[in-house]
Protein backbone atom coordinates (compact mmCIF):
# COMPACT_ATOMS: atom_id res chain seq x y z
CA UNK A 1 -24.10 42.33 -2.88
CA UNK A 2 -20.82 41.67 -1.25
CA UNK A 3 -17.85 43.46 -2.09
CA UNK A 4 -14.88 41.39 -2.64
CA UNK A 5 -12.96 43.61 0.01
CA UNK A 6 -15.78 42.07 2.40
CA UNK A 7 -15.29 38.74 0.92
CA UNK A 8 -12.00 38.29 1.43
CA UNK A 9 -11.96 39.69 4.87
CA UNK A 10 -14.82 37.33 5.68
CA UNK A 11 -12.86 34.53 4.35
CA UNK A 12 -9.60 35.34 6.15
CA UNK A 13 -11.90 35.54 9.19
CA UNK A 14 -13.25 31.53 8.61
CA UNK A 15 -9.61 30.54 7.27
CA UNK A 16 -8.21 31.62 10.77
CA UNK A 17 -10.82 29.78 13.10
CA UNK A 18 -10.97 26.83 10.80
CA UNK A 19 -6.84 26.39 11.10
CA UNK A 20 -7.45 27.45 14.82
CA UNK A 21 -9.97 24.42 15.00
CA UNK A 22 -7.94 21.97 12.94
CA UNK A 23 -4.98 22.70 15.15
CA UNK A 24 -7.27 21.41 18.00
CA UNK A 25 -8.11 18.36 16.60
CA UNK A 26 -4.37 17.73 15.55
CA UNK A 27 -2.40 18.15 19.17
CA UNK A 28 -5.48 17.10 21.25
CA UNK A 29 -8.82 15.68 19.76
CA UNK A 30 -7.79 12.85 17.04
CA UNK A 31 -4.50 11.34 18.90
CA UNK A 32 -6.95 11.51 22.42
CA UNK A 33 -9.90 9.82 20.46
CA UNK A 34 -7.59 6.96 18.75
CA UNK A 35 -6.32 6.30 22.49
CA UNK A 36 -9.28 6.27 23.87
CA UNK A 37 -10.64 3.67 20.68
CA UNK A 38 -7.32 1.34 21.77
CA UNK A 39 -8.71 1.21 25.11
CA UNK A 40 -11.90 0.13 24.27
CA UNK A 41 -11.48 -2.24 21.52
CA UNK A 42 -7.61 -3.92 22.64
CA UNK A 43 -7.96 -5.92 19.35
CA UNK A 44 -7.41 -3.26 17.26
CA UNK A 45 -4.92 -1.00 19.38
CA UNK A 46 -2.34 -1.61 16.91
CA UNK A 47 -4.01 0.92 14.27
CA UNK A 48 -3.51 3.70 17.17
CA UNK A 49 -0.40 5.37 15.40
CA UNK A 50 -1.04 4.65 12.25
CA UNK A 51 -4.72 6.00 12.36
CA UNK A 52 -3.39 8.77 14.26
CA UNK A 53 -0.53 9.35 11.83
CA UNK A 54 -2.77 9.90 9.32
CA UNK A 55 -5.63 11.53 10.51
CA UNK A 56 -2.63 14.57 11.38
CA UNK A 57 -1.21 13.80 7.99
CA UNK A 58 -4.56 14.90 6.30
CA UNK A 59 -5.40 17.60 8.43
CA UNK A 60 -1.90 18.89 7.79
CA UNK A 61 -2.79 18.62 3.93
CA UNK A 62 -5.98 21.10 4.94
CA UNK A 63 -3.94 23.45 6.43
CA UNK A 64 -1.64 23.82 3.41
CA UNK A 65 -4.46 24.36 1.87
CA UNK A 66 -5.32 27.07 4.14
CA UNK A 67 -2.10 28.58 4.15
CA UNK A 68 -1.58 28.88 0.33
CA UNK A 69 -5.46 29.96 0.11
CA UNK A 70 -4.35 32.93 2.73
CA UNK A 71 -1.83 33.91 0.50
CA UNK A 72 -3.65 33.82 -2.69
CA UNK A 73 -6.03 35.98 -0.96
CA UNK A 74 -3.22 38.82 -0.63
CA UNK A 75 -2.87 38.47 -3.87
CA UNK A 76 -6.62 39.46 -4.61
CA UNK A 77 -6.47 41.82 -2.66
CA UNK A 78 -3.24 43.61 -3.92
CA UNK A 79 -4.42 42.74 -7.74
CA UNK A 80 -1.34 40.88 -7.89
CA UNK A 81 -3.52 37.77 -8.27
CA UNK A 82 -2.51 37.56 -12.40
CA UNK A 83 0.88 37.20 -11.66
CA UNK A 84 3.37 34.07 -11.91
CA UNK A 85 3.43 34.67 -8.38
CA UNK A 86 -0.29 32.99 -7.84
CA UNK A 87 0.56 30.16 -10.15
CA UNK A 88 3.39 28.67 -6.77
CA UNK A 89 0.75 28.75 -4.32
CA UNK A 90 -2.25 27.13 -6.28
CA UNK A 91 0.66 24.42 -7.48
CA UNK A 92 0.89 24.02 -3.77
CA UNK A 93 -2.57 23.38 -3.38
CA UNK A 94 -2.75 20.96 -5.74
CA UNK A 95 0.35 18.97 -4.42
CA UNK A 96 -1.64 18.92 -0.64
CA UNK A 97 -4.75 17.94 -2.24
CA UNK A 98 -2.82 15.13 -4.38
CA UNK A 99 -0.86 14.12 -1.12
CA UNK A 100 -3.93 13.88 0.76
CA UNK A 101 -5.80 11.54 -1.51
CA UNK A 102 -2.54 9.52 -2.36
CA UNK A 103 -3.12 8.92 1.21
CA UNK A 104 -6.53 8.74 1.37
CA UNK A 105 -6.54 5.71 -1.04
CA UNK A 106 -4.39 4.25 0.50
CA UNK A 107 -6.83 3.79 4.08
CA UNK A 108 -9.95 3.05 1.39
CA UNK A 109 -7.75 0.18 0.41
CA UNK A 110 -7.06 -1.02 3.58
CA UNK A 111 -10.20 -0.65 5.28
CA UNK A 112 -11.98 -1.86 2.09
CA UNK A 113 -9.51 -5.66 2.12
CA UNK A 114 -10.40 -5.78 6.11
CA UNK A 115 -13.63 -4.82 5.85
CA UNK A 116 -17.02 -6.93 7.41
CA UNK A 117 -19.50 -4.41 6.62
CA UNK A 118 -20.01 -2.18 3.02
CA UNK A 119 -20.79 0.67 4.94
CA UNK A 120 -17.23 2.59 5.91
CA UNK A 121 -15.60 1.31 2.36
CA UNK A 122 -18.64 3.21 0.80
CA UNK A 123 -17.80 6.45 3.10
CA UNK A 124 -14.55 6.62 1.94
CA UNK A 125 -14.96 5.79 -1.79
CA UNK A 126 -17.51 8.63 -1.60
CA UNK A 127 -14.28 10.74 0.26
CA UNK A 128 -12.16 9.66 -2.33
CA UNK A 129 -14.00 10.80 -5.65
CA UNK A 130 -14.82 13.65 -3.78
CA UNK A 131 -11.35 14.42 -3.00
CA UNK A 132 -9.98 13.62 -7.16
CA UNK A 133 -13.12 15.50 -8.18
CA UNK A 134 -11.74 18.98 -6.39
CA UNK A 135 -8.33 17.74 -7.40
CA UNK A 136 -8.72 17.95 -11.05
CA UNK A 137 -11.08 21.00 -10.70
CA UNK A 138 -8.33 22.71 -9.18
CA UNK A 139 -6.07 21.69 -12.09
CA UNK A 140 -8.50 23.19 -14.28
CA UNK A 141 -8.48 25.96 -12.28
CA UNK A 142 -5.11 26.57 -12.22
CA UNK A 143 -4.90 26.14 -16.41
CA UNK A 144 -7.76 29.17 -16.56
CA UNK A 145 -5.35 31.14 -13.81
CA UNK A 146 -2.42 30.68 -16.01
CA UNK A 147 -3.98 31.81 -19.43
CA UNK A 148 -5.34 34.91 -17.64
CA UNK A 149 -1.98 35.62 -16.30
CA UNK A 150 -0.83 35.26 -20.02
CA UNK A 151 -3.14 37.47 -21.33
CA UNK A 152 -3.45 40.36 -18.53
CA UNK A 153 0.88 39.88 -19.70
CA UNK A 154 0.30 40.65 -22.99
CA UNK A 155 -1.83 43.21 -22.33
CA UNK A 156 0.17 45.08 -19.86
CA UNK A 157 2.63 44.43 -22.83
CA UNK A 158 0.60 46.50 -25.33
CA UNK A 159 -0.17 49.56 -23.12
């Protein structure tokens, strides 16, 4: 079984090359691909900043994510994670993940009123429940975090 010293090092490990990655495709991979998609289809070069504005936008949410996730981690790991501390950084989780699907429904509407074919409204409405349904579990989440850190309170309290 894995220790959760091995866990979180493991994790910190993934967060790293994932933000590593997603800083990639912010600066080079999604503004070069929506240029190159202007060239190619002229008719719809106008979406080029605005697609591109976005597609940063929500990989900017992820790596709030990230970042907040690191810290919560060094929380964990200093058993500090039952502190009003932990309760910030989850809150600013949940404000990136709300931010991201604000946004998020807002290109499902879009693409779903200038839509020809079912098929990419379908992705995204599949994106967006995803995106509410790890929204509200981290709500949830955050309600268990704060009654623990209530009770591990109380009972620091008593001792």
């Amino acid at each position: 079984m894995v220790t959760e010293r091995r866990a979180v090092a493991a994790l910190r490990v993934f967060l790293v090359l994932l933000f590593g990655i997603l800083v990639v495709f912010q600066t080079l991979s999604l503004p070069g691909q929506f240029a190159h998609m202007a060239k190619e289809s002229p008719d719809l070069a106008y979406l080029r900043w605005p697609a591109t504005a976005v597609a940063v936008f929500l990989v900017l949410c992820v790596q709030v994510v990230i970042v907040c996730t690191w810290k919560l981690l060094t929380l964990v790991k200093d058993d500090r994670i039952f502190s009003p501390a932990s309760l910030g950084w989850v809150d600013a989780i949940v404000w990136a993940v709300g931010a991201g699907w604000t946004v998020l429904l807002g290109v499902f509407l879009y693409v779903g009123f200038n839509a020809d074919d079912p098929g990419l409204p379908l992705l995204l409405f599949l994106l967006l429940v995803g995106v509410a349904v790890v929204g509200l579990l981290l709500v949830v989440l955050r309600a268990l975090l704060r009654q623990a850190t209530v009770l591990r309170t109380d009972m620091e309290a008593v001792i």
